[in-house]
N, C-alpha and C. Protein backbone atom coordinates (compact mmCIF):
# COMPACT_ATOMS: atom_id res chain seq x y z
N UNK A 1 77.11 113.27 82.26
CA UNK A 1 77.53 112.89 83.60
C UNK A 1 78.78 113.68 83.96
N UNK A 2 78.78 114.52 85.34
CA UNK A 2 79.99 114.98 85.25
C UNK A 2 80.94 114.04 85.98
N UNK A 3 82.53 114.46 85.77
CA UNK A 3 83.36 113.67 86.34
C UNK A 3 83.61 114.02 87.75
N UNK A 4 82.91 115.02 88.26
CA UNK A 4 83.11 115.00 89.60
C UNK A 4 82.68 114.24 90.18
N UNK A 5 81.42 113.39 90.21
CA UNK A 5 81.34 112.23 90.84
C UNK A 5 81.67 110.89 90.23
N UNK A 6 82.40 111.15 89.16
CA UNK A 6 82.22 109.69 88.60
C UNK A 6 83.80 108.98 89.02
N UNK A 7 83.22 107.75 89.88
CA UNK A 7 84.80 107.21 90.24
C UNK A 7 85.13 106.16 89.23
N UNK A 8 86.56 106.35 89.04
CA UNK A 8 87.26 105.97 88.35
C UNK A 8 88.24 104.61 88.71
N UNK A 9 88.24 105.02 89.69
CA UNK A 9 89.44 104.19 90.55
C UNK A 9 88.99 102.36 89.93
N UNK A 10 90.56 102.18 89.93
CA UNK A 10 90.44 100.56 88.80
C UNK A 10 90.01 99.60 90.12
N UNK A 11 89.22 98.13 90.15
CA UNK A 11 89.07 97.33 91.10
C UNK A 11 90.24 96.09 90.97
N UNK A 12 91.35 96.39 91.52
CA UNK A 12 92.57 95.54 91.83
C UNK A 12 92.17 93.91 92.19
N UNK A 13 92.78 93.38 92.04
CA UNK A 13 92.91 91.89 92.88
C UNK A 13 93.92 91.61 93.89
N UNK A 14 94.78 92.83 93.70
CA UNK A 14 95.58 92.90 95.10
C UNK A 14 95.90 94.39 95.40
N UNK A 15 95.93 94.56 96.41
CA UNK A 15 96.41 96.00 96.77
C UNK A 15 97.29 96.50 96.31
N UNK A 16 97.73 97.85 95.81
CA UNK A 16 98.37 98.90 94.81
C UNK A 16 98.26 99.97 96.02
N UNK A 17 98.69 101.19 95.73
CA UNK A 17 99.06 102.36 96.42
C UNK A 17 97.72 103.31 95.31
N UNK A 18 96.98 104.15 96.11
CA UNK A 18 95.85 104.32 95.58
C UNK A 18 96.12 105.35 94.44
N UNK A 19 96.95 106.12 94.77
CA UNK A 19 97.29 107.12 93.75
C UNK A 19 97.46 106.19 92.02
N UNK A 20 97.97 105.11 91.99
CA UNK A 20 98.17 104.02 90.99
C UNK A 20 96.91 103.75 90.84
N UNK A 21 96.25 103.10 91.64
CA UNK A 21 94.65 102.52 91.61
C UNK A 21 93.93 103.81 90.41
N UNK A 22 94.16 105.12 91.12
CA UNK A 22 92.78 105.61 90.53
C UNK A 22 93.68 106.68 89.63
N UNK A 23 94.72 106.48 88.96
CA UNK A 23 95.07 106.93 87.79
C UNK A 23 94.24 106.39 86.40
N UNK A 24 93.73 107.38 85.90
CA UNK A 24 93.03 107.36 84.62
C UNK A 24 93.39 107.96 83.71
N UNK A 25 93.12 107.66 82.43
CA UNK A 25 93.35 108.53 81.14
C UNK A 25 91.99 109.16 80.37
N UNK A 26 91.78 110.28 81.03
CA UNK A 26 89.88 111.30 80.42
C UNK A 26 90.60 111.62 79.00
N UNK A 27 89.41 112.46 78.71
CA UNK A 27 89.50 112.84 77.36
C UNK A 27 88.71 114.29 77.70
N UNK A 28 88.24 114.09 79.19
CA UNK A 28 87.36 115.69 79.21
C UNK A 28 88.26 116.41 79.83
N UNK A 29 89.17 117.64 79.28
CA UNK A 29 89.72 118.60 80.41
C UNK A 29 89.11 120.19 80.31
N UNK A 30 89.07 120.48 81.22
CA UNK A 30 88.25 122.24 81.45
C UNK A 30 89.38 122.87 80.83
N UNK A 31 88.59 123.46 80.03
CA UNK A 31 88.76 124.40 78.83
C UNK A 31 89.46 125.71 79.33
N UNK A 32 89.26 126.19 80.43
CA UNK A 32 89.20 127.53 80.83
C UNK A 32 90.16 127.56 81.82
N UNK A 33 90.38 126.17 82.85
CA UNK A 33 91.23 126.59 83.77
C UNK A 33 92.66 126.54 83.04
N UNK A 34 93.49 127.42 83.63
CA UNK A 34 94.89 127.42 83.56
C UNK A 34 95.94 126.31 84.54
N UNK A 35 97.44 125.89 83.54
CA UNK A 35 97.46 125.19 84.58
C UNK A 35 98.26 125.53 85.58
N UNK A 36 98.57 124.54 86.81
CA UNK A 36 99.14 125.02 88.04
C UNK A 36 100.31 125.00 87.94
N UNK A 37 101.12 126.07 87.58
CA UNK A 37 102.67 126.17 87.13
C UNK A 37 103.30 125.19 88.10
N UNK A 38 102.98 124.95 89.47
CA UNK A 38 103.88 124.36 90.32
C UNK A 38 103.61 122.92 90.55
N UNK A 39 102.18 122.96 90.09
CA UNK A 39 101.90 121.06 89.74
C UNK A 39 102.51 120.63 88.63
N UNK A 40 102.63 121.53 87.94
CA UNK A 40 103.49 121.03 86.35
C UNK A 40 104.99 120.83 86.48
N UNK A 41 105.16 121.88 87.59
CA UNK A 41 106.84 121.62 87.62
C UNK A 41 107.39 120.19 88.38
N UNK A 42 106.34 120.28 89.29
CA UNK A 42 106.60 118.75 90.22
C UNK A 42 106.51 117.47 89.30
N UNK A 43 105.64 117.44 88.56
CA UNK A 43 105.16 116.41 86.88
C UNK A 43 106.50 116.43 86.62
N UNK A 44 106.92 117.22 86.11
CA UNK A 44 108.20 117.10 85.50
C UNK A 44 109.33 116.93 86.22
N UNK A 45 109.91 116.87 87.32
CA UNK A 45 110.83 117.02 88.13
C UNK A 45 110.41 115.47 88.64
N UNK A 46 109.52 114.85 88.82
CA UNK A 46 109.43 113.36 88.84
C UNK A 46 110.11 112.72 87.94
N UNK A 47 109.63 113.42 86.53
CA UNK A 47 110.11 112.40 85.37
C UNK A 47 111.75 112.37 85.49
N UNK A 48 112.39 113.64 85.84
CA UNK A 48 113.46 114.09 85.85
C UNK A 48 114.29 112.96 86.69
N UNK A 49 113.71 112.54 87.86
CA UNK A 49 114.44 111.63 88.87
C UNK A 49 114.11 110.08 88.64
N UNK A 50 113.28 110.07 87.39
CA UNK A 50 112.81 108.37 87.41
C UNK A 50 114.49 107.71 86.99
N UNK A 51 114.27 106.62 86.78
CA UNK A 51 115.69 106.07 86.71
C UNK A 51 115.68 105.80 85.10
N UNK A 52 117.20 105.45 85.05
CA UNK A 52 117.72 105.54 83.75
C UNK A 52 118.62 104.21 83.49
N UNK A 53 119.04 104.11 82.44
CA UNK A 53 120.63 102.85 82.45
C UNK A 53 121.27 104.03 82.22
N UNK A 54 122.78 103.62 83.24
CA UNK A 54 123.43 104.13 83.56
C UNK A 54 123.31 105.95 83.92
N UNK A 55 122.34 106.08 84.16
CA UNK A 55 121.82 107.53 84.58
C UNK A 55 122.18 108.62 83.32
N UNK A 56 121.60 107.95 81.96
CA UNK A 56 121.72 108.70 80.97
C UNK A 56 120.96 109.51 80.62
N UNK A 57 119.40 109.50 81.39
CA UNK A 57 118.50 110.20 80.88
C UNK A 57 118.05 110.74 79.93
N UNK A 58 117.51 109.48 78.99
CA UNK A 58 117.45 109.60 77.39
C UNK A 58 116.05 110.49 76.89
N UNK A 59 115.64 111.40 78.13
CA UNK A 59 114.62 111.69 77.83
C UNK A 59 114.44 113.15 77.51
N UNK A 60 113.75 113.86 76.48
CA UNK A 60 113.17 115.35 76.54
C UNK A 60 112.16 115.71 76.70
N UNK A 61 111.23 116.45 77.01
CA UNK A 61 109.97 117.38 76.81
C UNK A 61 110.00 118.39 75.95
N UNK A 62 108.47 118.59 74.97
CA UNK A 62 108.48 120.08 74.58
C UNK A 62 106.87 120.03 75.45
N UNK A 63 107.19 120.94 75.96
CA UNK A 63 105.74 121.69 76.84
C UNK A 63 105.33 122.81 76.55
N UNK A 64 104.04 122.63 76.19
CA UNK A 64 103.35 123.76 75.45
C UNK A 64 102.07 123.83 76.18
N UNK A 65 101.78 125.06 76.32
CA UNK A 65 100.81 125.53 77.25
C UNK A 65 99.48 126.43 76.60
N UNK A 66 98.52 125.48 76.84
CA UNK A 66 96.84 125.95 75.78
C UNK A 66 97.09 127.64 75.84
N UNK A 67 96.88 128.02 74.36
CA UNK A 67 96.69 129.42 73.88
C UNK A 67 98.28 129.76 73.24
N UNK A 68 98.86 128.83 73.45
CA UNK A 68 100.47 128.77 73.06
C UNK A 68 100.31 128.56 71.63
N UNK A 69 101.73 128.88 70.42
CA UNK A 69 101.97 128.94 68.81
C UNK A 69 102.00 126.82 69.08
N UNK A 70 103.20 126.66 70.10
CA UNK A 70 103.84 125.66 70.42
C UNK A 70 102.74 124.53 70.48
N UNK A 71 101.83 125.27 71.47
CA UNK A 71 100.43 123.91 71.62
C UNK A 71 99.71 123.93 70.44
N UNK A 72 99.14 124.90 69.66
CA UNK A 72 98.66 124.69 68.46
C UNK A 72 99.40 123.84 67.34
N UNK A 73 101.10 124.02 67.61
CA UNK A 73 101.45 123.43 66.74
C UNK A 73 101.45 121.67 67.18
N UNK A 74 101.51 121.58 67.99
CA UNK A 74 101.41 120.06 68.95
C UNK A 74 99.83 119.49 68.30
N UNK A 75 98.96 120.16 68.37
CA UNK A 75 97.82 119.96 68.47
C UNK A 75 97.16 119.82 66.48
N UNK A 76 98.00 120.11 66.28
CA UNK A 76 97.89 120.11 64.69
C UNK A 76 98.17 118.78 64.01
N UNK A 77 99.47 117.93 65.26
CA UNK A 77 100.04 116.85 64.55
C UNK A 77 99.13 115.80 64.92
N UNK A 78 98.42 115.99 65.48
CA UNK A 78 97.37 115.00 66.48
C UNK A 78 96.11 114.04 65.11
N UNK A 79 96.02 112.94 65.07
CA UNK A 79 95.09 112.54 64.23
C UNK A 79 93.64 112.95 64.63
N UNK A 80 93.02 112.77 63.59
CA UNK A 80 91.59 113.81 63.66
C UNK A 80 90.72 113.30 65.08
N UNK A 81 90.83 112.03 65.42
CA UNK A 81 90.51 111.21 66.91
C UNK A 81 90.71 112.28 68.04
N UNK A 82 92.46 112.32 68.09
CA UNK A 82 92.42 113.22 69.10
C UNK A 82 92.39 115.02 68.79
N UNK A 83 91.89 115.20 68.00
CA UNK A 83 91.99 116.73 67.91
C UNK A 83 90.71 116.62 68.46
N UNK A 84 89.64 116.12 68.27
CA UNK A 84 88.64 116.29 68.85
C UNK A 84 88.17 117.26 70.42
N UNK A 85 89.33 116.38 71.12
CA UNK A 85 88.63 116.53 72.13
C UNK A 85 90.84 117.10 73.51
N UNK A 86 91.77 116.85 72.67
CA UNK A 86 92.56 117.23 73.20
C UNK A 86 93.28 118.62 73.26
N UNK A 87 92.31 119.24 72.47
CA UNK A 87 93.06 121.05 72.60
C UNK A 87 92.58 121.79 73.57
N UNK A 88 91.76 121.02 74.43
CA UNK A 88 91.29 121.42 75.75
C UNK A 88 91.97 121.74 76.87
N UNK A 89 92.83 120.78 77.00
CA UNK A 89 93.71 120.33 77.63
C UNK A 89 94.92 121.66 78.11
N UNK A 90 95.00 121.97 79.03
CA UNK A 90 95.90 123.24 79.76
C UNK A 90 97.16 122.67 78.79
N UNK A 91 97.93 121.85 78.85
CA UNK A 91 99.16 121.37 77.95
C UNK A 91 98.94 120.31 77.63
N UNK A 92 100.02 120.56 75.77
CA UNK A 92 100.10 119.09 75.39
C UNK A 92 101.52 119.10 75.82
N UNK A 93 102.46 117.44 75.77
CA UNK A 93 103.53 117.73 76.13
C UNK A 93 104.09 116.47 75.19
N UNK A 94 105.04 116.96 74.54
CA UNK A 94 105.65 115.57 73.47
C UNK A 94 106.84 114.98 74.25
N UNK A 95 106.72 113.45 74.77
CA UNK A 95 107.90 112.70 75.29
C UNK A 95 108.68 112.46 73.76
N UNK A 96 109.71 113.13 74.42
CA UNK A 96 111.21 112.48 73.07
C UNK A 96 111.92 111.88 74.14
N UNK A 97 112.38 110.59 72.84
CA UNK A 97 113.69 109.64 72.79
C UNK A 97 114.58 110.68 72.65
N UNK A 98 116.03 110.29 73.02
CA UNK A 98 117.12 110.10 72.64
C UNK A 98 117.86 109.19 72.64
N UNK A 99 117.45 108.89 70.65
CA UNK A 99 117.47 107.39 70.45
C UNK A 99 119.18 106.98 69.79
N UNK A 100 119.48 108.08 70.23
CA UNK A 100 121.24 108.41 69.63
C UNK A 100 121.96 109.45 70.51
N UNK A 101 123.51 109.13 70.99
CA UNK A 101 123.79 110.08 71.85
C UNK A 101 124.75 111.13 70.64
N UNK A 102 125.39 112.03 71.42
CA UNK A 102 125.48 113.33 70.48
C UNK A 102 126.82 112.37 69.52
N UNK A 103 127.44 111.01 69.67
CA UNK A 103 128.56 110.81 68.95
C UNK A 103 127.89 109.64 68.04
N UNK A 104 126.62 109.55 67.92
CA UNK A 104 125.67 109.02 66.54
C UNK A 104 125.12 107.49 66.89
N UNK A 105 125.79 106.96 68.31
CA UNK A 105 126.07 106.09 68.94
C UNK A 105 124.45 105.73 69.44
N UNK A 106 123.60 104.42 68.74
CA UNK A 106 121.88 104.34 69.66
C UNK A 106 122.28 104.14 71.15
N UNK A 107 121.23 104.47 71.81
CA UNK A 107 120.89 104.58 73.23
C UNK A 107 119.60 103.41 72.93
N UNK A 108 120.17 101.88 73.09
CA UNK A 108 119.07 101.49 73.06
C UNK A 108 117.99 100.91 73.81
N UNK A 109 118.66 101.57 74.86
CA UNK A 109 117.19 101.88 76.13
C UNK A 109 116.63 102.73 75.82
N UNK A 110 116.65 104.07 75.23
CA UNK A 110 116.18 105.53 75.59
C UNK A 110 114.35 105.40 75.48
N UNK A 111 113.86 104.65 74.73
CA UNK A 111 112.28 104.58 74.47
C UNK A 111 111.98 103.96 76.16
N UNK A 112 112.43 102.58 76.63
CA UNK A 112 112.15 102.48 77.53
C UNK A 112 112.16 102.98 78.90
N UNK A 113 113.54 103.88 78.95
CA UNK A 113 113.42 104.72 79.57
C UNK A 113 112.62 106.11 79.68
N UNK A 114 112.41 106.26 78.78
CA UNK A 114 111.51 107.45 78.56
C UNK A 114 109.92 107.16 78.95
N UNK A 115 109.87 105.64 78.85
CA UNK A 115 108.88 105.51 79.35
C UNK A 115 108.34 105.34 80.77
N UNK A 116 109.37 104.85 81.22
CA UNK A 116 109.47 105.10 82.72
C UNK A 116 109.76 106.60 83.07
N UNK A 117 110.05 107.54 82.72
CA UNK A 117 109.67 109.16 82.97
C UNK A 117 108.45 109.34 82.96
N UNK A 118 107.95 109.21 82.11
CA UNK A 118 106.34 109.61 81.47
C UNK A 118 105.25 108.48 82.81
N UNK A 119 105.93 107.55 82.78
CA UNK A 119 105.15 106.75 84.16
C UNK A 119 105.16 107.69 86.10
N UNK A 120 106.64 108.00 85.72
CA UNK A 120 106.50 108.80 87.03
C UNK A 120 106.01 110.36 86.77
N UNK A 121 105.66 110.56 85.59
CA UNK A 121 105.23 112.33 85.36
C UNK A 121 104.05 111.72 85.72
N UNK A 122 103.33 110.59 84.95
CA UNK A 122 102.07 110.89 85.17
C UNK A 122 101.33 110.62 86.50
N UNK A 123 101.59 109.93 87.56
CA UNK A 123 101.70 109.22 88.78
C UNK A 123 101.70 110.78 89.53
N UNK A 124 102.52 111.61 89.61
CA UNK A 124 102.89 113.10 89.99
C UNK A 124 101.75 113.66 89.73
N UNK A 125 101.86 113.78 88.58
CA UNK A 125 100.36 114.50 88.62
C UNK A 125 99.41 114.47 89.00
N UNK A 126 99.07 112.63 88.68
CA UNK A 126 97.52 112.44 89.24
C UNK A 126 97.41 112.92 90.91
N UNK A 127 98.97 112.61 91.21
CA UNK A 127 98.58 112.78 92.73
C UNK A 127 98.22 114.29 93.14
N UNK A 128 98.38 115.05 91.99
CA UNK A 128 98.23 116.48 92.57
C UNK A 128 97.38 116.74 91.96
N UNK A 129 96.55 115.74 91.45
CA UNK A 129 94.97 116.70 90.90
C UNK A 129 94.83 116.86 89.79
N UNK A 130 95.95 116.62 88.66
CA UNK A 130 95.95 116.62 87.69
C UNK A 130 95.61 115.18 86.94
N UNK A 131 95.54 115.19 85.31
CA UNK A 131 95.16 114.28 84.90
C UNK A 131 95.84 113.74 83.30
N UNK A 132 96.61 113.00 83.05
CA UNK A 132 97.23 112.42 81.82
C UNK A 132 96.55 112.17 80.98
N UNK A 133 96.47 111.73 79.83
CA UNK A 133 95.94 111.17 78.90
C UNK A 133 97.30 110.92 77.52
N UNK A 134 97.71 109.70 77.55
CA UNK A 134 98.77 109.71 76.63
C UNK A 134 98.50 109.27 75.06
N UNK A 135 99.00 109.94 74.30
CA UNK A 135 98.37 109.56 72.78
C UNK A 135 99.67 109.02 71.73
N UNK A 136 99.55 108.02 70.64
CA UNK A 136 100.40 107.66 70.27
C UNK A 136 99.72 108.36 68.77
N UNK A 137 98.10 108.46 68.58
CA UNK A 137 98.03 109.58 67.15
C UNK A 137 98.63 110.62 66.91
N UNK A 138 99.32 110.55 66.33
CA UNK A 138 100.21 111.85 65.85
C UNK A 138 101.04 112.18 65.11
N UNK A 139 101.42 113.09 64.26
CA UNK A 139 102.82 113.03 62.86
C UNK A 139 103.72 113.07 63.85
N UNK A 140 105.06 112.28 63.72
CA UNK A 140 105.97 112.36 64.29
C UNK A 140 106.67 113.13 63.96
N UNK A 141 107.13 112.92 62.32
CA UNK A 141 108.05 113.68 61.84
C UNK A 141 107.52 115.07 61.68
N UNK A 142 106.11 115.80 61.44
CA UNK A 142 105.64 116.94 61.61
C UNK A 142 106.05 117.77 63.10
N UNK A 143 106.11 117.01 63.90
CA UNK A 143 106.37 117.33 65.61
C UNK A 143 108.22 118.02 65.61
N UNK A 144 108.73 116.76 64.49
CA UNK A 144 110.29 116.73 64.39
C UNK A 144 110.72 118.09 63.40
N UNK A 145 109.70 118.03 62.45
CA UNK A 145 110.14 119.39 61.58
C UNK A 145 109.48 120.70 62.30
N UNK A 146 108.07 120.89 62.97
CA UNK A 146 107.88 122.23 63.73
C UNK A 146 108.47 122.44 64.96
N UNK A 147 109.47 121.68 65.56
CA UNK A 147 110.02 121.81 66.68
C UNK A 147 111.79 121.96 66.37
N UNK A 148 112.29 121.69 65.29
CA UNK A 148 113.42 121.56 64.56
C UNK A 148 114.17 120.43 65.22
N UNK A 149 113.72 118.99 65.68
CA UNK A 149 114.54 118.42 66.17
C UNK A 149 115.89 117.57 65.60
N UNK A 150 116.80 117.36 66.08
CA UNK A 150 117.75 116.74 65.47
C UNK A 150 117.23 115.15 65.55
N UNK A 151 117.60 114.84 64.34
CA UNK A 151 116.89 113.01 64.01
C UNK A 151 117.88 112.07 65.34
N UNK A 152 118.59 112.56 65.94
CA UNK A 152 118.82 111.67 67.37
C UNK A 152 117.38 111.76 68.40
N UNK A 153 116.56 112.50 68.24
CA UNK A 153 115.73 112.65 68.84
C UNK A 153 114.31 112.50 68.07
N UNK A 154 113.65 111.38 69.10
CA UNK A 154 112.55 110.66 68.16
C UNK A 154 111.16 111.39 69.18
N UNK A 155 110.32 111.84 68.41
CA UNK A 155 108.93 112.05 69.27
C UNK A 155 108.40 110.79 69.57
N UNK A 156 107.67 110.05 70.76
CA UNK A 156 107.50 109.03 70.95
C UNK A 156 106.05 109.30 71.27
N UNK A 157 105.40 109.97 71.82
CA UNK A 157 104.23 110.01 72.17
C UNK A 157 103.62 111.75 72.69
N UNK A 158 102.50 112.09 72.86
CA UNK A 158 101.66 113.60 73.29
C UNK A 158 101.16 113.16 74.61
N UNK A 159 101.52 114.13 75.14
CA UNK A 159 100.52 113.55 76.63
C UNK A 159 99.86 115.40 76.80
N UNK A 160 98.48 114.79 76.84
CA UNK A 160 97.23 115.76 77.09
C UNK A 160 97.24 115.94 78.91
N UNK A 161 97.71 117.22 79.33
CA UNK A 161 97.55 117.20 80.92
C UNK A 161 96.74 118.83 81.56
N UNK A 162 96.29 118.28 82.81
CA UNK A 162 95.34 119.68 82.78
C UNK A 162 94.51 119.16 84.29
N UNK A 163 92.97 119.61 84.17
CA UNK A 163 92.58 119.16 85.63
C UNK A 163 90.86 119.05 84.55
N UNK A 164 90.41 117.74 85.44
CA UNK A 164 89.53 117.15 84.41
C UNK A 164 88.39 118.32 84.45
N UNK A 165 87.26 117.60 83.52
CA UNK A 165 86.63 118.26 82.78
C UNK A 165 85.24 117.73 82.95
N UNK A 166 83.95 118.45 82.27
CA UNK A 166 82.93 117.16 82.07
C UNK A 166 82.80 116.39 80.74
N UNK A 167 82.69 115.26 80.76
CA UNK A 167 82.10 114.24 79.80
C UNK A 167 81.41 115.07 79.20
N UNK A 168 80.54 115.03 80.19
CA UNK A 168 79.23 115.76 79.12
C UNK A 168 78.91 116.95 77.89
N UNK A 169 80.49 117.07 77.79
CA UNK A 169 80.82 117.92 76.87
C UNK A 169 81.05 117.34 75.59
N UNK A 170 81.78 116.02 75.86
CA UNK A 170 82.41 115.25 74.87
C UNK A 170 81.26 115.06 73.86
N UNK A 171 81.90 114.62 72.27
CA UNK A 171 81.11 113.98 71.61
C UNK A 171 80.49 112.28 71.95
N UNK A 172 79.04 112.17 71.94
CA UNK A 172 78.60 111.20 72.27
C UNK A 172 79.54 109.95 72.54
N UNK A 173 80.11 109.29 71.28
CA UNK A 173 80.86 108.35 71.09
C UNK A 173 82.06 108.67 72.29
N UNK A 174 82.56 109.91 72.82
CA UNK A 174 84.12 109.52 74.00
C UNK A 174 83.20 109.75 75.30
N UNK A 175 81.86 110.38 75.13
CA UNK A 175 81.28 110.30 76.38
C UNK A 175 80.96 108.57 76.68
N UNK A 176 80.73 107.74 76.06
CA UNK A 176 80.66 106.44 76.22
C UNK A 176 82.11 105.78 76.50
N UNK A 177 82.92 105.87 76.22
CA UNK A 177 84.53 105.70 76.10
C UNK A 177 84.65 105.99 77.70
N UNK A 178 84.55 107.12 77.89
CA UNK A 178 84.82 108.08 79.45
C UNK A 178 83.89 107.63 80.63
N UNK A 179 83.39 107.10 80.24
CA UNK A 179 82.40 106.18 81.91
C UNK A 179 82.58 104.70 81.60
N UNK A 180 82.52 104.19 80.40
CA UNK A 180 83.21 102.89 80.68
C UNK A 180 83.70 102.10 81.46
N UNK A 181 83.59 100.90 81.92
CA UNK A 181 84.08 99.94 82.96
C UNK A 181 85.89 99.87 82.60
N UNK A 182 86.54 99.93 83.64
CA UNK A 182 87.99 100.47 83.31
C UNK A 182 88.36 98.44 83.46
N UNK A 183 89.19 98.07 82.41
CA UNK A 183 89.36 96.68 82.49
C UNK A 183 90.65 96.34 81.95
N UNK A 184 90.88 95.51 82.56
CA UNK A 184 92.84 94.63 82.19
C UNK A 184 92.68 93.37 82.06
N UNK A 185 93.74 92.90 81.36
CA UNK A 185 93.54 91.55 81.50
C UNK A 185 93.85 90.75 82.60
N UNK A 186 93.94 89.32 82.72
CA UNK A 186 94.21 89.08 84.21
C UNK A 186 95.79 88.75 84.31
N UNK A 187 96.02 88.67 85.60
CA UNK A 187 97.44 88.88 86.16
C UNK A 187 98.57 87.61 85.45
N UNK A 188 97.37 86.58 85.50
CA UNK A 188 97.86 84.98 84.98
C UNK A 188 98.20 85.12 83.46
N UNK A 189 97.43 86.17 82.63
CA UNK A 189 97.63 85.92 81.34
C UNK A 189 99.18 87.36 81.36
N UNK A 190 99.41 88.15 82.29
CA UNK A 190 99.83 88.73 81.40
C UNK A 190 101.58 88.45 82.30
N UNK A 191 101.87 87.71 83.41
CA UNK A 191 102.96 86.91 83.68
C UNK A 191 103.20 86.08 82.91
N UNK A 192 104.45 85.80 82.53
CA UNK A 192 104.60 84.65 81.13
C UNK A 192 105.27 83.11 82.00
N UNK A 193 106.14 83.78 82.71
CA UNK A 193 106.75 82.73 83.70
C UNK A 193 106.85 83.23 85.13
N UNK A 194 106.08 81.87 85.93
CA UNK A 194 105.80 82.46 87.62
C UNK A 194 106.71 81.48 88.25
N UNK A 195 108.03 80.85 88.57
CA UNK A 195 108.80 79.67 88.89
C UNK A 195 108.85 79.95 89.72
């Protein structure tokens, strides 16, 4: 099935802003296209302005771009799940913490904040055509030793980005994964207190 017709878009119980609605995470990205240097820069220049405590911006990127030493090496730390089907992908991109500031001192927002970057990178993108897929399989500390990072800085997650792909490429088992009914739990279970 290709993904050009296949809609994705989640069925809300209340209205959302559609770009949110029909954000997805594929696993199929085209192999061949390159990506759009200036959709990538906007991705990132979102994350850049998401908010912070106290506007510390505990966050880094390493961005590595398919046919890159950098993406192979990204793509190496990946558990055998996602190697499968994520070296496809125009870039992988590793969100780092900075889970310590340079005087040894934790930042102990920086994960959460970082995650709110990675929320507005990926939101950016989708709106420009592009497509996320975020992965938590992966050596961390392999990411930390081929990238030489200083241990204030924690790899937290890979995000696979690019412009989708067909399913029908995938191995059977993520082609079933990838058309799947997209589902959450409900709103009641996941509010703890509504006063």
């Amino acid at each position: 099935m290709s993904n050009s017709v296949l809609d994705r878009a989640a069925q809300t119980d209340h209205p959302v802003l559609d770009v949110l609605a029909g954000r997805w995470s594929p696993r199929a990205y085209e192999a061949e296209a390159p990506i759009d240097e200036a959709k990538l820069a906007s991705a990132l220049e979102a994350a850049r302005w998401s908010p912070s405590a106290s506007n510390s911006q505990p966050w880094r990127f390493i961005v590595a771009r398919r046919g890159s030493a950098a993406h192979h090496g990204i793509h190496s730390t990946l558990v055998g799940f996602n190697q499968t089907w994520a070296g496809d992908a125009a870039v992988l991109i590793v969100a780092v913490a900075e889970v310590a500031g340079a005087d040894g001192a934790p930042i102990s927002h920086a994960v959460y904040d970082l995650g709110q970057a990675v929320a507005h990178l990926s939101v950016q993108a989708h709106h420009d055509g592009l497509h996320v897929h975020q992965m938590s399989g992966f050596d961390a500390a392999q990411v930390s030793e081929t990238f030489g990072l200083d241990e204030r800085f924690a790899p937290m997650t890979v995000l696979a980005l690019g412009e989708i792909g067909d399913a029908a490429r995938l191995p059977e088992v993520l082609q079933e994964r990838e058309t799947a009914p997209r589902v959450r739990r409900p709103l009641a279970d996941t509010v703890l207190v509504d006063a």
